[in-house]
C-alpha atoms as a PDB file:
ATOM      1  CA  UNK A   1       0.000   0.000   0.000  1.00  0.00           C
ATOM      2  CA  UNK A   2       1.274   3.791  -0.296  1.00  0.00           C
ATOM      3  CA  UNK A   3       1.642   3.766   3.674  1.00  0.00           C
ATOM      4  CA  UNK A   4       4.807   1.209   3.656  1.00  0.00           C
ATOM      5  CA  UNK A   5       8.217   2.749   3.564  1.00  0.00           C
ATOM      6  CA  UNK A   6       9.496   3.653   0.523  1.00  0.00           C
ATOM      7  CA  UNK A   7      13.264   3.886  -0.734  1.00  0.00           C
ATOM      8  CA  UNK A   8      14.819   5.651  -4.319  1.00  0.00           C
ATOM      9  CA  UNK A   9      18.013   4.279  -5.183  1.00  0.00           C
ATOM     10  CA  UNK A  10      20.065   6.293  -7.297  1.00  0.00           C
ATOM     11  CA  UNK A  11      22.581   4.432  -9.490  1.00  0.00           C
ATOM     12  CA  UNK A  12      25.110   5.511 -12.329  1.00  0.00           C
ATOM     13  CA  UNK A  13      22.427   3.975 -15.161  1.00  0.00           C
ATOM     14  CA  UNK A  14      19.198   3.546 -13.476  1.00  0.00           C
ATOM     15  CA  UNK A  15      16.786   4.683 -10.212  1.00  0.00           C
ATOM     16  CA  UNK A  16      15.150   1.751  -8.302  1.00  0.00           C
ATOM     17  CA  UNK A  17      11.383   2.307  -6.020  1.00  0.00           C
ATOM     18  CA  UNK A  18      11.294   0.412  -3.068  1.00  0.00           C
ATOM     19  CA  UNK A  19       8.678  -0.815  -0.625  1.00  0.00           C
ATOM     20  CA  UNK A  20       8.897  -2.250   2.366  1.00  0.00           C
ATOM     21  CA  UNK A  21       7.113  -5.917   2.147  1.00  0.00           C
ATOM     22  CA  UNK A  22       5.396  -7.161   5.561  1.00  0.00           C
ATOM     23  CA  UNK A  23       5.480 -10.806   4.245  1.00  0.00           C
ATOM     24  CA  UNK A  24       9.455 -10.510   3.264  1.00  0.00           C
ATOM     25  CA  UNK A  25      10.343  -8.351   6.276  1.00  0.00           C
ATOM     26  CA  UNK A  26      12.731  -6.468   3.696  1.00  0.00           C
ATOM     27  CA  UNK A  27      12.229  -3.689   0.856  1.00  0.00           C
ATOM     28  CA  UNK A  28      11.292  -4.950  -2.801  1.00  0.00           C
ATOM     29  CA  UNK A  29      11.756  -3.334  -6.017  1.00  0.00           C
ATOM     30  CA  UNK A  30       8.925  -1.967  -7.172  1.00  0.00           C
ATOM     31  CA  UNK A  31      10.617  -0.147 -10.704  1.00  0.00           C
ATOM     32  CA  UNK A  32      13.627   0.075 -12.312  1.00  0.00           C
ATOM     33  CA  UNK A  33      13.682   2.771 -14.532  1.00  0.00           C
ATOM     34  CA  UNK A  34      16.902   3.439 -16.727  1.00  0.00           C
ATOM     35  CA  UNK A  35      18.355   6.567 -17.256  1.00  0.00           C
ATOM     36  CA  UNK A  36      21.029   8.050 -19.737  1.00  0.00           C
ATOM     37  CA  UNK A  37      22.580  10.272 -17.081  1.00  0.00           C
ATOM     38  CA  UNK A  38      23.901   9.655 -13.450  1.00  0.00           C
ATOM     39  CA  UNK A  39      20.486  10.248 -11.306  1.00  0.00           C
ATOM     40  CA  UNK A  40      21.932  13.949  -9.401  1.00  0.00           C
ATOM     41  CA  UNK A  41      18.813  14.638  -6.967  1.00  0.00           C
ATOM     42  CA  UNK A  42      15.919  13.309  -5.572  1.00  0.00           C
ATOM     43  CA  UNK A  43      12.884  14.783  -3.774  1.00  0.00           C
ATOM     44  CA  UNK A  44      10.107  12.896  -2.361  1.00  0.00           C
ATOM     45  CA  UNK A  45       6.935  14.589  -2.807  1.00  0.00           C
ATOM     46  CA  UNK A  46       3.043  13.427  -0.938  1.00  0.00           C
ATOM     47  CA  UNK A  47       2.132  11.716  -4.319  1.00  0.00           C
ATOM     48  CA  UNK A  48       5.263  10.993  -6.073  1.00  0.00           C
ATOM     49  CA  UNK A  49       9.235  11.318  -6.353  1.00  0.00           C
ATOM     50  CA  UNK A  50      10.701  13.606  -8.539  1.00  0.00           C
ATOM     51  CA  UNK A  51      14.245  12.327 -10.084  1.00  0.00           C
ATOM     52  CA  UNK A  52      16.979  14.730 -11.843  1.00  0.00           C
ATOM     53  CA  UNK A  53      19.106  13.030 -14.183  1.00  0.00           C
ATOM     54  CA  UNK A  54      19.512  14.945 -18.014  1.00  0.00           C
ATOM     55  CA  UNK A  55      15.700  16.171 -17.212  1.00  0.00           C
ATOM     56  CA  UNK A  56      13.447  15.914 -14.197  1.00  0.00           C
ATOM     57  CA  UNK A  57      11.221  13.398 -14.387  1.00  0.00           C
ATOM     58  CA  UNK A  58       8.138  12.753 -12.189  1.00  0.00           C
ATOM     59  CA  UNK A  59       7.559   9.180 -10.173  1.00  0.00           C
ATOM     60  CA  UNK A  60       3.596   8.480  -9.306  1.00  0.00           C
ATOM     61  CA  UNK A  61       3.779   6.375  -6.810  1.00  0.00           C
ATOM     62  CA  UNK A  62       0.384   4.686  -6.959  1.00  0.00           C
ATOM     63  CA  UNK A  63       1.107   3.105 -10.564  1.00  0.00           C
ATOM     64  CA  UNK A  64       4.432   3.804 -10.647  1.00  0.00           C
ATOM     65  CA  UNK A  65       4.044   5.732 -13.852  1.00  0.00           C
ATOM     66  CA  UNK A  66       7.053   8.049 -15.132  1.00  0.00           C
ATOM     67  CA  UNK A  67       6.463  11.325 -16.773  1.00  0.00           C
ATOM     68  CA  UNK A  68       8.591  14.030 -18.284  1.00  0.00           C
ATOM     69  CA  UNK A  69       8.326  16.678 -15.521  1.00  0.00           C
ATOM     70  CA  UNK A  70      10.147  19.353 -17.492  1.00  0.00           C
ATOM     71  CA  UNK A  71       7.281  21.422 -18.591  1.00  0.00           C
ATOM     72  CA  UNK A  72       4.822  21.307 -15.628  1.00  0.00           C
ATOM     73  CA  UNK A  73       7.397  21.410 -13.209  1.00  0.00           C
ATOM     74  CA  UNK A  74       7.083  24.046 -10.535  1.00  0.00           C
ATOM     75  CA  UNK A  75       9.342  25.463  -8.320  1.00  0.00           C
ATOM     76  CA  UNK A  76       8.510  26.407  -5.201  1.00  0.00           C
ATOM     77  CA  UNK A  77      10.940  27.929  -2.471  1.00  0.00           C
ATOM     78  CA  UNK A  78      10.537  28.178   0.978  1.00  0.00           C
ATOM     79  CA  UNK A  79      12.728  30.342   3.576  1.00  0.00           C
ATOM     80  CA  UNK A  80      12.986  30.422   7.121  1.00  0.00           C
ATOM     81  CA  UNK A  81      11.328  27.030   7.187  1.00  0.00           C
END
């Protein structure tokens, strides 16, 4: 479910999704997605995780569905938070 922990591993070709799995009492893959570039941030948002590598890209997390984030990406900064 989206409640169990959840892991992004960054590697030099490619981004893994983890869950945690009750039954396995470990973290499973969930997607591997391959990238062209070395993955250079990561932010978790409520609903999804957004990946850097050439381009952002955008991780929904309920289908695990990967979209091109570059032109409805926002940015939003926060200060004295």
């Amino acid at each position: 479910t989206e409640a169990e922990p959840c892991i992004c591993a960054a590697m030099p070709n490619k981004v893994c999704i983890l869950r945690y799995n009750d039954g396995l009492d470990s973290f499973a893959i969930r997607k591997e997605i391959e990238t062209s570039e070395p993955c250079s941030c990561i932010q978790f948002t409520g609903y999804s995780i957004i990946i850097g590598t050439n381009k952002f890209y955008e991780i929904e997390m309920k289908h695990y569905t990967l979209e091109d984030s570059c032109l409805n990406m926002r940015i939003i900064t926060r200060y004295g938070e």
